[in-house]
PDB file of N, CA and C in Angstrom:
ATOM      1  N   UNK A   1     -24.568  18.808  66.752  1.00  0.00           N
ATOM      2  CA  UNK A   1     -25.304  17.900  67.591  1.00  0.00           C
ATOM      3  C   UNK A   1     -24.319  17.209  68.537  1.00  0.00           C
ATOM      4  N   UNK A   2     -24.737  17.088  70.220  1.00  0.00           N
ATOM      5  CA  UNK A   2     -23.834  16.833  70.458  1.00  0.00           C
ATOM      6  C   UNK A   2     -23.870  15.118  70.794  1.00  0.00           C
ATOM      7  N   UNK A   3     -23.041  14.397  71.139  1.00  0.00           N
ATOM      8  CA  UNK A   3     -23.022  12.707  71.154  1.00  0.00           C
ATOM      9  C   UNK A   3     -24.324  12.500  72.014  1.00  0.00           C
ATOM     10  N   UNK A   4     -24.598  13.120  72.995  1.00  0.00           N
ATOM     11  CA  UNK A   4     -25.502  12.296  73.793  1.00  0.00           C
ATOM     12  C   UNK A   4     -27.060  12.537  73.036  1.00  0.00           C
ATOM     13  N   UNK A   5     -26.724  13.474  72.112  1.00  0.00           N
ATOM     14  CA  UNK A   5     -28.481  13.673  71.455  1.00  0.00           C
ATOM     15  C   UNK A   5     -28.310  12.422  70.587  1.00  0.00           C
ATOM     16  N   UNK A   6     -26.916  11.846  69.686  1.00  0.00           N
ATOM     17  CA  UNK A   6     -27.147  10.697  69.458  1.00  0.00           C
ATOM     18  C   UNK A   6     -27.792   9.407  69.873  1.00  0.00           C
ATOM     19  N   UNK A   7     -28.107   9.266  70.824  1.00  0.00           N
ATOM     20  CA  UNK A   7     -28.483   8.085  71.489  1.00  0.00           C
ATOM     21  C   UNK A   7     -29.867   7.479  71.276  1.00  0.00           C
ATOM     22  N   UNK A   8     -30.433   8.833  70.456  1.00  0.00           N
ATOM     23  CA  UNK A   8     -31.759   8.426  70.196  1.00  0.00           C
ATOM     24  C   UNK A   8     -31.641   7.854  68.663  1.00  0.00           C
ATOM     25  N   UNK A   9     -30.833   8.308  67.668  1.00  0.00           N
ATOM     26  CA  UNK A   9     -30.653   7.206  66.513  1.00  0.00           C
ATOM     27  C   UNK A   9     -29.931   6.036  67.106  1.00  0.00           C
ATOM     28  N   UNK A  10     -29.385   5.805  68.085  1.00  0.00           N
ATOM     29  CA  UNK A  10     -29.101   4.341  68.047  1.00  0.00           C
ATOM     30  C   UNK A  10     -29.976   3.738  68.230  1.00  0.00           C
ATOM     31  N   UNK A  11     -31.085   4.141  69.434  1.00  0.00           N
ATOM     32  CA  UNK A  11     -31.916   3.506  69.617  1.00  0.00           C
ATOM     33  C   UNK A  11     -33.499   3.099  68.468  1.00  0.00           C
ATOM     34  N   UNK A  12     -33.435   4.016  68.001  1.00  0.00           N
ATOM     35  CA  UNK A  12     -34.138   3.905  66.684  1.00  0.00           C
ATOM     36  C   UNK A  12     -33.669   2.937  65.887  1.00  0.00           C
ATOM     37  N   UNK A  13     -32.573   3.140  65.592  1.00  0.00           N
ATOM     38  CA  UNK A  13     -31.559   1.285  64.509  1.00  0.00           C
ATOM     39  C   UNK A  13     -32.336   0.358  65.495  1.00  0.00           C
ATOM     40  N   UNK A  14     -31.638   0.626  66.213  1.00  0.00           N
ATOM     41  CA  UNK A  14     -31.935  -0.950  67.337  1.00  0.00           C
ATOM     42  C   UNK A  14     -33.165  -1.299  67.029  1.00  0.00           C
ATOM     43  N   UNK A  15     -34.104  -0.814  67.099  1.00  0.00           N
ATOM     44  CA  UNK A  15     -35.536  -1.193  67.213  1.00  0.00           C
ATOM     45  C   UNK A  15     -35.908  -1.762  65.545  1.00  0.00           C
ATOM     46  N   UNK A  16     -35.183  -0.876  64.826  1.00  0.00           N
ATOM     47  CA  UNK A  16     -35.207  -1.325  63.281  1.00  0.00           C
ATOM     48  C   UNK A  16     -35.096  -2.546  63.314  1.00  0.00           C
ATOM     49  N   UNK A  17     -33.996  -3.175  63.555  1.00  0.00           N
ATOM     50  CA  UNK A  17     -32.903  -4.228  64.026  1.00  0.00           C
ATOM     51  C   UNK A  17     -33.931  -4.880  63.848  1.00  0.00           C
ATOM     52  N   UNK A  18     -33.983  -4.890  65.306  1.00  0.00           N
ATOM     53  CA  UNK A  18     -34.368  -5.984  66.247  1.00  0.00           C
ATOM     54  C   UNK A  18     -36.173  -6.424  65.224  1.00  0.00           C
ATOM     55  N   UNK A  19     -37.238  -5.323  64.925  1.00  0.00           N
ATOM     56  CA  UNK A  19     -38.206  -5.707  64.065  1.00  0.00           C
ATOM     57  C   UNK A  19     -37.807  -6.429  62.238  1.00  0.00           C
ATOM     58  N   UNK A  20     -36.648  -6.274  62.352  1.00  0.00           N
ATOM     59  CA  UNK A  20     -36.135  -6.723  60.801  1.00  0.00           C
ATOM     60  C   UNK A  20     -35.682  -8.026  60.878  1.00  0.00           C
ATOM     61  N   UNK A  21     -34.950  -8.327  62.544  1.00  0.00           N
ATOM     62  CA  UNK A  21     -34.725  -9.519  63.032  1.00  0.00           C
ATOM     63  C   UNK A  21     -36.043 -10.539  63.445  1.00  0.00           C
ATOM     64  N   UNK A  22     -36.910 -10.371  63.794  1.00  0.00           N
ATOM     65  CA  UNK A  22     -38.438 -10.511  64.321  1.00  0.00           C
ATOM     66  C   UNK A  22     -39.104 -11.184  62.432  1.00  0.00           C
ATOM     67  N   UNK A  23     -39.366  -9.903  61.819  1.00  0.00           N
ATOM     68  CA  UNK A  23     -40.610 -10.005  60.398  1.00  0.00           C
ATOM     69  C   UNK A  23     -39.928 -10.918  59.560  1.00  0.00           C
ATOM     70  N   UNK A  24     -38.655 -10.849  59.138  1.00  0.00           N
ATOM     71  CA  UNK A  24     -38.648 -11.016  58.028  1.00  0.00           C
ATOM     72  C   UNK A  24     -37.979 -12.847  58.105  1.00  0.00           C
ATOM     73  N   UNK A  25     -37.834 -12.983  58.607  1.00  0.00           N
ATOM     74  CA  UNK A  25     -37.283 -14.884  58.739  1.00  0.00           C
ATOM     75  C   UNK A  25     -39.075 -15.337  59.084  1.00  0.00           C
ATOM     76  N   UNK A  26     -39.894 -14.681  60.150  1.00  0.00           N
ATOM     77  CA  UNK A  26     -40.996 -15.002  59.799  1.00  0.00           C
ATOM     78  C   UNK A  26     -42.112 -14.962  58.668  1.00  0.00           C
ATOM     79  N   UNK A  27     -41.710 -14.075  57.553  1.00  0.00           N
ATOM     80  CA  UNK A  27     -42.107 -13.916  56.036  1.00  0.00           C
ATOM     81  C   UNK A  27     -42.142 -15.117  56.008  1.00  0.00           C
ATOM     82  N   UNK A  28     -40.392 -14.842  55.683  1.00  0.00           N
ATOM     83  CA  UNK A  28     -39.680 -16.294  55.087  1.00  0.00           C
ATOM     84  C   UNK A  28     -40.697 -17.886  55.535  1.00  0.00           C
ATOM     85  N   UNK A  29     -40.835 -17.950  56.377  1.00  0.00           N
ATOM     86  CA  UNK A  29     -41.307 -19.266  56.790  1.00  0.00           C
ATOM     87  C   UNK A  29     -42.857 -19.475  56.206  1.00  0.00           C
ATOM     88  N   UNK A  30     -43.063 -17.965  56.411  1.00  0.00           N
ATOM     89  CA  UNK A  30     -44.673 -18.441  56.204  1.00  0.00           C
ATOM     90  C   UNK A  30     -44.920 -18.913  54.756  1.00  0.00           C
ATOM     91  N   UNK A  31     -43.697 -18.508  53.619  1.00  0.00           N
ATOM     92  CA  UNK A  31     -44.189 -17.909  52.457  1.00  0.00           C
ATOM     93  C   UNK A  31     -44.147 -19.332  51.854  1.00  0.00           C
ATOM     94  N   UNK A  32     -43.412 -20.708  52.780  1.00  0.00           N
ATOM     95  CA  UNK A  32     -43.677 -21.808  52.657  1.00  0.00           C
ATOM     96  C   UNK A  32     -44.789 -22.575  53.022  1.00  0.00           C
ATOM     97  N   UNK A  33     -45.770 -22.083  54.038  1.00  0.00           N
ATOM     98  CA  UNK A  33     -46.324 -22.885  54.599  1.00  0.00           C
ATOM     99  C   UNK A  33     -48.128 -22.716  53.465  1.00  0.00           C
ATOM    100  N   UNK A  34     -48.996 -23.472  53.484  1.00  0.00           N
ATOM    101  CA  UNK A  34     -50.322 -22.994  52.993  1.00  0.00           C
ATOM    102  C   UNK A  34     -51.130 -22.323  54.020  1.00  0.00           C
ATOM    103  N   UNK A  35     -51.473 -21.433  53.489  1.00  0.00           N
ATOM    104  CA  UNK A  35     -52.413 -19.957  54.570  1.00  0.00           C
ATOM    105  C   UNK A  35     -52.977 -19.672  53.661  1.00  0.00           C
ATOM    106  N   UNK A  36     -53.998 -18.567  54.402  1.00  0.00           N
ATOM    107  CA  UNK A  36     -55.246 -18.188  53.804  1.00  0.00           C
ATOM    108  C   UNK A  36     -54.844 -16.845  52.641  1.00  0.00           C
ATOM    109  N   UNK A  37     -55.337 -16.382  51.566  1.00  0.00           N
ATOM    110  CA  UNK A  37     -54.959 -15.166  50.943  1.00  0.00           C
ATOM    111  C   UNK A  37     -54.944 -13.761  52.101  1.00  0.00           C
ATOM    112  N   UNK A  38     -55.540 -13.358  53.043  1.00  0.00           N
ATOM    113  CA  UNK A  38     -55.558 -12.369  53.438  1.00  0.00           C
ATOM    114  C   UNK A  38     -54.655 -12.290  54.316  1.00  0.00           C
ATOM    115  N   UNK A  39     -54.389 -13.412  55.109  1.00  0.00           N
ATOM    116  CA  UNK A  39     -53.000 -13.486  56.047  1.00  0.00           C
ATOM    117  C   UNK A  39     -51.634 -13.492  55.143  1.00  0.00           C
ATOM    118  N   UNK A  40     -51.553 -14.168  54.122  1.00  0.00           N
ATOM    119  CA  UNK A  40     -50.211 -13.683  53.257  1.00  0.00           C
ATOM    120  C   UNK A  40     -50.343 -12.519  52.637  1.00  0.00           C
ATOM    121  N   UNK A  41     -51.304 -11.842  52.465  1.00  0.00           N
ATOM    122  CA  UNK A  41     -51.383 -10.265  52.312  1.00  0.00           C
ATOM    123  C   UNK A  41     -50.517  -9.489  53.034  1.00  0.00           C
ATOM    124  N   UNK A  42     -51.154  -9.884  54.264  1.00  0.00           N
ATOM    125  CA  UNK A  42     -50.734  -8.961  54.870  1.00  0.00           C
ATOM    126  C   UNK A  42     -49.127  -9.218  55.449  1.00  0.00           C
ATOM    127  N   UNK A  43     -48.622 -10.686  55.785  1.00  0.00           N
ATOM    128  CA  UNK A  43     -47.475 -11.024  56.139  1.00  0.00           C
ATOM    129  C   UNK A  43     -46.432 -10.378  54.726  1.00  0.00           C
ATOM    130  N   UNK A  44     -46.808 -10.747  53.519  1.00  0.00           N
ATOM    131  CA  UNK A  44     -46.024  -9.911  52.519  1.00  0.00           C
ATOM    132  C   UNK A  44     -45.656  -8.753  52.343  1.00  0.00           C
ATOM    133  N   UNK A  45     -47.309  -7.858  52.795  1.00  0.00           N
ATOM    134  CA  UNK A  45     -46.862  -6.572  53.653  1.00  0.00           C
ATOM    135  C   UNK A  45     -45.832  -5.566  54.151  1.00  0.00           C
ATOM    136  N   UNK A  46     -46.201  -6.579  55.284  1.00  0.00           N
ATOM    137  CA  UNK A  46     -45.383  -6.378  57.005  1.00  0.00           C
ATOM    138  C   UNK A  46     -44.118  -6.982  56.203  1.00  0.00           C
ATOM    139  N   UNK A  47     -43.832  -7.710  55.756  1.00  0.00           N
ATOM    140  CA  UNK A  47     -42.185  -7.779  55.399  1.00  0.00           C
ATOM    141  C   UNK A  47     -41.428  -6.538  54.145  1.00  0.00           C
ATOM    142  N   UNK A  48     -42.100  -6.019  53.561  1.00  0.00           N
ATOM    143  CA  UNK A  48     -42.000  -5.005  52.593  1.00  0.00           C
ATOM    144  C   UNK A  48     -41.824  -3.664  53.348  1.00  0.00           C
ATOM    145  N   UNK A  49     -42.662  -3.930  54.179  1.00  0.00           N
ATOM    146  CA  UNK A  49     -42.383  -2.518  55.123  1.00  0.00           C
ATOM    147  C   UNK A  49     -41.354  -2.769  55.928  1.00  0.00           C
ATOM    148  N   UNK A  50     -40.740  -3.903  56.703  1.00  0.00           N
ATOM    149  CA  UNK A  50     -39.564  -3.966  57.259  1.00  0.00           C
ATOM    150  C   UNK A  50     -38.449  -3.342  56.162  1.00  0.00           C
ATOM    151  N   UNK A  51     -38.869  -4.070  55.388  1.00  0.00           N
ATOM    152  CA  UNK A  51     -37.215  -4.173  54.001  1.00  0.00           C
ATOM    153  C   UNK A  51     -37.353  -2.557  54.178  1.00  0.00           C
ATOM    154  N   UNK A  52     -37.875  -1.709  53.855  1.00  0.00           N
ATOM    155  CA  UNK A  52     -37.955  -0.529  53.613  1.00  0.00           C
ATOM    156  C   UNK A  52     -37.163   0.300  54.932  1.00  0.00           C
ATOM    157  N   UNK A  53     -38.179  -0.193  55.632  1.00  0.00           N
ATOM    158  CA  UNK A  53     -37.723   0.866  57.019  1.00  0.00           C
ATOM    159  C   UNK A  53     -35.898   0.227  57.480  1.00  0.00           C
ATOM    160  N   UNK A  54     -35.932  -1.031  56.967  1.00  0.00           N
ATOM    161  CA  UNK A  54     -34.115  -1.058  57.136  1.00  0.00           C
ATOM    162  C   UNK A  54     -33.340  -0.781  56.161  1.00  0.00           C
ATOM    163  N   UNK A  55     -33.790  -0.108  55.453  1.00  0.00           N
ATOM    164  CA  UNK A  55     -33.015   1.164  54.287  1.00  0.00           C
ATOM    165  C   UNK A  55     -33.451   1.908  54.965  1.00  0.00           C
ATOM    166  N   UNK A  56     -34.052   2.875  55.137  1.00  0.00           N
ATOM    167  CA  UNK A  56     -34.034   3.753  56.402  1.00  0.00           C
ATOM    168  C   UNK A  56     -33.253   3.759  57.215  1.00  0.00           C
ATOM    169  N   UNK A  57     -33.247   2.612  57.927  1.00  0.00           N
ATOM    170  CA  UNK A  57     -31.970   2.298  59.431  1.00  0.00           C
ATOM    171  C   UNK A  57     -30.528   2.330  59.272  1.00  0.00           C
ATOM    172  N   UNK A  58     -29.819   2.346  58.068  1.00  0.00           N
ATOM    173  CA  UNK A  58     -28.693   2.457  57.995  1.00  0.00           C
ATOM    174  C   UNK A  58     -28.159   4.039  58.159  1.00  0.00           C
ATOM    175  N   UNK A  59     -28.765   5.074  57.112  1.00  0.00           N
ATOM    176  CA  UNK A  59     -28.108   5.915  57.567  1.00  0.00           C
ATOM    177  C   UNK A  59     -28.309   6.344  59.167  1.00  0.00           C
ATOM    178  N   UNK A  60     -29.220   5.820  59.719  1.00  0.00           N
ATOM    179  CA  UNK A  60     -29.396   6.218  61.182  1.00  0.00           C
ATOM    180  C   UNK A  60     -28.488   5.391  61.963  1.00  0.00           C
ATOM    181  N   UNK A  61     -27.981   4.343  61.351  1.00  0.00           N
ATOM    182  CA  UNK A  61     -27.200   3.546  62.079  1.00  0.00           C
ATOM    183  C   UNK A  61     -25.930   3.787  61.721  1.00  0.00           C
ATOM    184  N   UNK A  62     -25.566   4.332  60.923  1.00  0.00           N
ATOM    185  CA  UNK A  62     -24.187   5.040  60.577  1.00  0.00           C
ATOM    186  C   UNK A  62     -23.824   6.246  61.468  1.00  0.00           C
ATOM    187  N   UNK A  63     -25.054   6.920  61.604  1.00  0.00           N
ATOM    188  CA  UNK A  63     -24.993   8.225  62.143  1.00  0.00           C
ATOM    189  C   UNK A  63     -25.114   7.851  63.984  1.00  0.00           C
ATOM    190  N   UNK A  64     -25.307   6.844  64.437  1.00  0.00           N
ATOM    191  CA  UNK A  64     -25.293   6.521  65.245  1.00  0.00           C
ATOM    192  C   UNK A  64     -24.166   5.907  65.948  1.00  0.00           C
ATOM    193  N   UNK A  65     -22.949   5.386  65.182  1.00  0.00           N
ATOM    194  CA  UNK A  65     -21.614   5.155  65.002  1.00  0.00           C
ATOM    195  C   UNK A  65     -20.566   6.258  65.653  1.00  0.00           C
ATOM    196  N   UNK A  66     -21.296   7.843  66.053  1.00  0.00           N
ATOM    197  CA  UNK A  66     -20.827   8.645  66.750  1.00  0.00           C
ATOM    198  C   UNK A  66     -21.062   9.001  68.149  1.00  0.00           C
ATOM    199  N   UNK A  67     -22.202   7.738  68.504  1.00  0.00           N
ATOM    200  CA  UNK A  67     -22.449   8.187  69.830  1.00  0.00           C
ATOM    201  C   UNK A  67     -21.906   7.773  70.784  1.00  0.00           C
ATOM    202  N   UNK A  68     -22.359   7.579  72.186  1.00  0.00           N
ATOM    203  CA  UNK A  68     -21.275   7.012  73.556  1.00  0.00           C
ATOM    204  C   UNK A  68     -22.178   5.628  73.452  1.00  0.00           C
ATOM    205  N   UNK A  69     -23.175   4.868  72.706  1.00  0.00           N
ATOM    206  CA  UNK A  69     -24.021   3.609  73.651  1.00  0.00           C
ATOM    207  C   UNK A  69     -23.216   2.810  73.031  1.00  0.00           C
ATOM    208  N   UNK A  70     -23.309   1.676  73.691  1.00  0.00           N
ATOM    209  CA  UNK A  70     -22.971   0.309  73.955  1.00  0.00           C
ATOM    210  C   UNK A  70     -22.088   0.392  72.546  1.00  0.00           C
ATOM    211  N   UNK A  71     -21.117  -0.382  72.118  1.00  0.00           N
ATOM    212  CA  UNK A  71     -20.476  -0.456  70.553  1.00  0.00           C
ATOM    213  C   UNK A  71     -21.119  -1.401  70.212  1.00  0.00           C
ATOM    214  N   UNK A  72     -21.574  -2.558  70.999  1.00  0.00           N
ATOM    215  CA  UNK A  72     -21.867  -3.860  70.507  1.00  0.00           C
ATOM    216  C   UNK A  72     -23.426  -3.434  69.592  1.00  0.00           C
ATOM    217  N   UNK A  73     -23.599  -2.409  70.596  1.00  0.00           N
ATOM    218  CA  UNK A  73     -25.408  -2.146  69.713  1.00  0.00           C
ATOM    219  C   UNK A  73     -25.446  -1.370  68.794  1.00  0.00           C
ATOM    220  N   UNK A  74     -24.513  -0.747  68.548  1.00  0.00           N
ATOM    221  CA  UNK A  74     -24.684   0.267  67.577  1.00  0.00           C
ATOM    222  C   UNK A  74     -24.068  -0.662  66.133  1.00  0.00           C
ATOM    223  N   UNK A  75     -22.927  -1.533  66.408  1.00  0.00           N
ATOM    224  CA  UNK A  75     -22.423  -2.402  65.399  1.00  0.00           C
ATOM    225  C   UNK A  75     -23.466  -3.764  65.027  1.00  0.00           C
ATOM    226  N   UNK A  76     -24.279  -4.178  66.149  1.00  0.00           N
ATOM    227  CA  UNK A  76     -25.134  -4.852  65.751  1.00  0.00           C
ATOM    228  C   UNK A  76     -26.457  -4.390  64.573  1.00  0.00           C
ATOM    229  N   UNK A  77     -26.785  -3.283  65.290  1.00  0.00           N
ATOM    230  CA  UNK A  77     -27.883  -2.481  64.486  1.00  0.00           C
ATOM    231  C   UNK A  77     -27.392  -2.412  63.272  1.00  0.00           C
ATOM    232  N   UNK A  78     -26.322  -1.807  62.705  1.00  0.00           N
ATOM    233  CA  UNK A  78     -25.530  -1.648  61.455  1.00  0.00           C
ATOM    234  C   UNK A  78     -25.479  -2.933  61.068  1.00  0.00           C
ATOM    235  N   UNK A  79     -25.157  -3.930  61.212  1.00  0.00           N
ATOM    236  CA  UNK A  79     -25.257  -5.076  60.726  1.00  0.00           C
ATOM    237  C   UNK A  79     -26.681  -5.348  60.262  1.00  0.00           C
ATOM    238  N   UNK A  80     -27.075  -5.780  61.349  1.00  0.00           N
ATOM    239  CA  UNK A  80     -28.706  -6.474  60.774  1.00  0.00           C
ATOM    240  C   UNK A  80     -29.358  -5.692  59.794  1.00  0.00           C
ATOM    241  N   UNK A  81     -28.874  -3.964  60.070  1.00  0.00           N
ATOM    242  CA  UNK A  81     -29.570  -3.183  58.668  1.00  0.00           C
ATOM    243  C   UNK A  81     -29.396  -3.231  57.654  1.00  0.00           C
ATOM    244  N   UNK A  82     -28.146  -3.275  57.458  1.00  0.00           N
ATOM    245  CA  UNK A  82     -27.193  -3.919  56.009  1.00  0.00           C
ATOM    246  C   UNK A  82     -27.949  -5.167  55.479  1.00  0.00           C
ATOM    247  N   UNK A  83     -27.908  -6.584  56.684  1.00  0.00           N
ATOM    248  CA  UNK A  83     -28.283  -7.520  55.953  1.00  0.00           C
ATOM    249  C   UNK A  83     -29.233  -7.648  54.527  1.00  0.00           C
ATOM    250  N   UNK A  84     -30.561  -7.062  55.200  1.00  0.00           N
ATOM    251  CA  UNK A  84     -31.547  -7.034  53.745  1.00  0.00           C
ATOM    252  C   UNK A  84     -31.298  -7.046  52.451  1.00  0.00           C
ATOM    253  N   UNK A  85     -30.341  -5.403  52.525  1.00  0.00           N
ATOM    254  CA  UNK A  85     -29.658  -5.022  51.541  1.00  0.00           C
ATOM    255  C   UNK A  85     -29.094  -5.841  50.711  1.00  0.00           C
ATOM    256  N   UNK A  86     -28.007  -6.557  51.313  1.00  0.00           N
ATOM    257  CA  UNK A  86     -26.744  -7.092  50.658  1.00  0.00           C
ATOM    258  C   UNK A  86     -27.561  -8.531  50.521  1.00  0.00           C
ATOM    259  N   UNK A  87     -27.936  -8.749  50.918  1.00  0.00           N
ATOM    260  CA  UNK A  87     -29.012 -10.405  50.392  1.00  0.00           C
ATOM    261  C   UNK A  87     -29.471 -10.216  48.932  1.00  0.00           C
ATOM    262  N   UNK A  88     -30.328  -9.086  49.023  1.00  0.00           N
ATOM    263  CA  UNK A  88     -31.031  -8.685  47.781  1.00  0.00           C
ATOM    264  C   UNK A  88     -29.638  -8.305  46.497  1.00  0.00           C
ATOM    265  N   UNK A  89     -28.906  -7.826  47.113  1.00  0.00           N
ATOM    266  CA  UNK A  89     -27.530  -7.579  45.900  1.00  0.00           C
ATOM    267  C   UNK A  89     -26.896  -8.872  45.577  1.00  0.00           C
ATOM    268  N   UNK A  90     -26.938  -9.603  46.920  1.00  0.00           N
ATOM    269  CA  UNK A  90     -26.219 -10.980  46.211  1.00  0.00           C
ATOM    270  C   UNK A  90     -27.080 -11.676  45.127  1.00  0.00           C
ATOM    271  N   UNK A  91     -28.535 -11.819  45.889  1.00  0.00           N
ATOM    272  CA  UNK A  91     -29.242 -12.194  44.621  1.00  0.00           C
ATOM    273  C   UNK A  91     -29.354 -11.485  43.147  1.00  0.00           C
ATOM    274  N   UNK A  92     -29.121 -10.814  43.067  1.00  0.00           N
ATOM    275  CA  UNK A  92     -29.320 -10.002  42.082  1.00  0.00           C
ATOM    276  C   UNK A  92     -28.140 -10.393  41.571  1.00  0.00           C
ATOM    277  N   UNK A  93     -26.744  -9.803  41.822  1.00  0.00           N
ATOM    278  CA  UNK A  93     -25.575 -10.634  41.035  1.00  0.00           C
ATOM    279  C   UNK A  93     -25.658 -12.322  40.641  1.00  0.00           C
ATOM    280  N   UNK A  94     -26.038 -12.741  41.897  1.00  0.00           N
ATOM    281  CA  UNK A  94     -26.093 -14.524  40.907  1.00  0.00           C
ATOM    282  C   UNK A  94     -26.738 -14.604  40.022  1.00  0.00           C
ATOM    283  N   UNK A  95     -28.353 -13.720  39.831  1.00  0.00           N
ATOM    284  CA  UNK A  95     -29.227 -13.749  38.961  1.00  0.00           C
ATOM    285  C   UNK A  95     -27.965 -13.604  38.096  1.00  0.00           C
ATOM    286  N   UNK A  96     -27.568 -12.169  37.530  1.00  0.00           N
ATOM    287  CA  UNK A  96     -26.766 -11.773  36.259  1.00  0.00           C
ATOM    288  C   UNK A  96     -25.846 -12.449  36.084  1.00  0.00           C
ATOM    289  N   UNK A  97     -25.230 -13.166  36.692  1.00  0.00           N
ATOM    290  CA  UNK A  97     -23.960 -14.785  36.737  1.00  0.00           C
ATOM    291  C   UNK A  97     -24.238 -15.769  36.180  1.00  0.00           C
ATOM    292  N   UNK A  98     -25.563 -16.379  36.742  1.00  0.00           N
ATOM    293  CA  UNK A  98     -26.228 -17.384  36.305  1.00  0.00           C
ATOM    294  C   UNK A  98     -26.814 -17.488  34.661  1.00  0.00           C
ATOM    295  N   UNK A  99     -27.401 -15.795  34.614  1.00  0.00           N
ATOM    296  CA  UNK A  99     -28.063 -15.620  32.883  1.00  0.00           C
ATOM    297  C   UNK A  99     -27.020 -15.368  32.032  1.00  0.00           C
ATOM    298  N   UNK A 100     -25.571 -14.605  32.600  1.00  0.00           N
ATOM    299  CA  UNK A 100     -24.806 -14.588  31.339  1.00  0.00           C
ATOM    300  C   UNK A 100     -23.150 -15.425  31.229  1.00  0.00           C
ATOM    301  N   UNK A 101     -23.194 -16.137  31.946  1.00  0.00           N
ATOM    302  CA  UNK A 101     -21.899 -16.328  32.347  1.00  0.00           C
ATOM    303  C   UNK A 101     -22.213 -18.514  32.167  1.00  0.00           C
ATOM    304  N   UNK A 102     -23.831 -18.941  32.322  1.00  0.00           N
ATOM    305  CA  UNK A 102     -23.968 -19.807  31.709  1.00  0.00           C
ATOM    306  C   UNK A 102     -23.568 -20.551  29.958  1.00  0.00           C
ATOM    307  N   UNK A 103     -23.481 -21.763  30.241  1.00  0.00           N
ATOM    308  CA  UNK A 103     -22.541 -22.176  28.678  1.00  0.00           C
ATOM    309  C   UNK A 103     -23.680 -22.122  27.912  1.00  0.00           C
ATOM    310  N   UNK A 104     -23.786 -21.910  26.867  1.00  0.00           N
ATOM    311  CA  UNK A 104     -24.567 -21.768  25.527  1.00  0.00           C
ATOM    312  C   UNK A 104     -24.997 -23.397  25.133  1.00  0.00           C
ATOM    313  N   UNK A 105     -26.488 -23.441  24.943  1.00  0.00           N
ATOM    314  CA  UNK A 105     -27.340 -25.165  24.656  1.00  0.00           C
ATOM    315  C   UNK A 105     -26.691 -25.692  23.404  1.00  0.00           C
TER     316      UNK A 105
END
């Protein structure tokens, strides 16, 4: 494949990105506020399907790491795709920190 057919996984991350940048801080907010059951349905949703599709976006954004566009976008995309990820791992380690590494009652 040659670099310039790349350009279409960058642009694919990007868009990942940029909707992962968009849904999911708006989850976040809503999941504080009081709303109706069918609108947090669906906002819980729409953020489940982001998380997903930016596991998706990494290897496209890795693989996109070979093309000629912008560096800033292709390193941005890789970033914001990662984020999800590594949030959910940090939580997950403090969880197991917190349950075993606490002093005994």
């Amino acid at each position: 494949m040659t670099r310039k057919n790349l350009r279409g996984f960058t642009t694919i991350s990007f868009g990942i990105a940029l909707c992962v940048i968009i849904v999911l801080p708006v989850s976040v907010c809503t999941a504080f506020m009081a709303i109706d059951k069918p609108a947090e349905r669906f906002i819980q949703t729409l953020a489940a399907f982001t998380f997903f599709l930016s596991i998706v976006g990494i290897p496209l954004s890795i693989t996109s790491m070979f093309s000629k566009e912008n560096p800033v976008k292709r390193v941005f995309a890789l970033i914001v795709n990662l984020s999800p990820l590594c949030l959910l791992l940090f939580v997950l380690i403090a969880e197991f920190a917190d349950e075993f590494l606490r002093t005994a009652p």
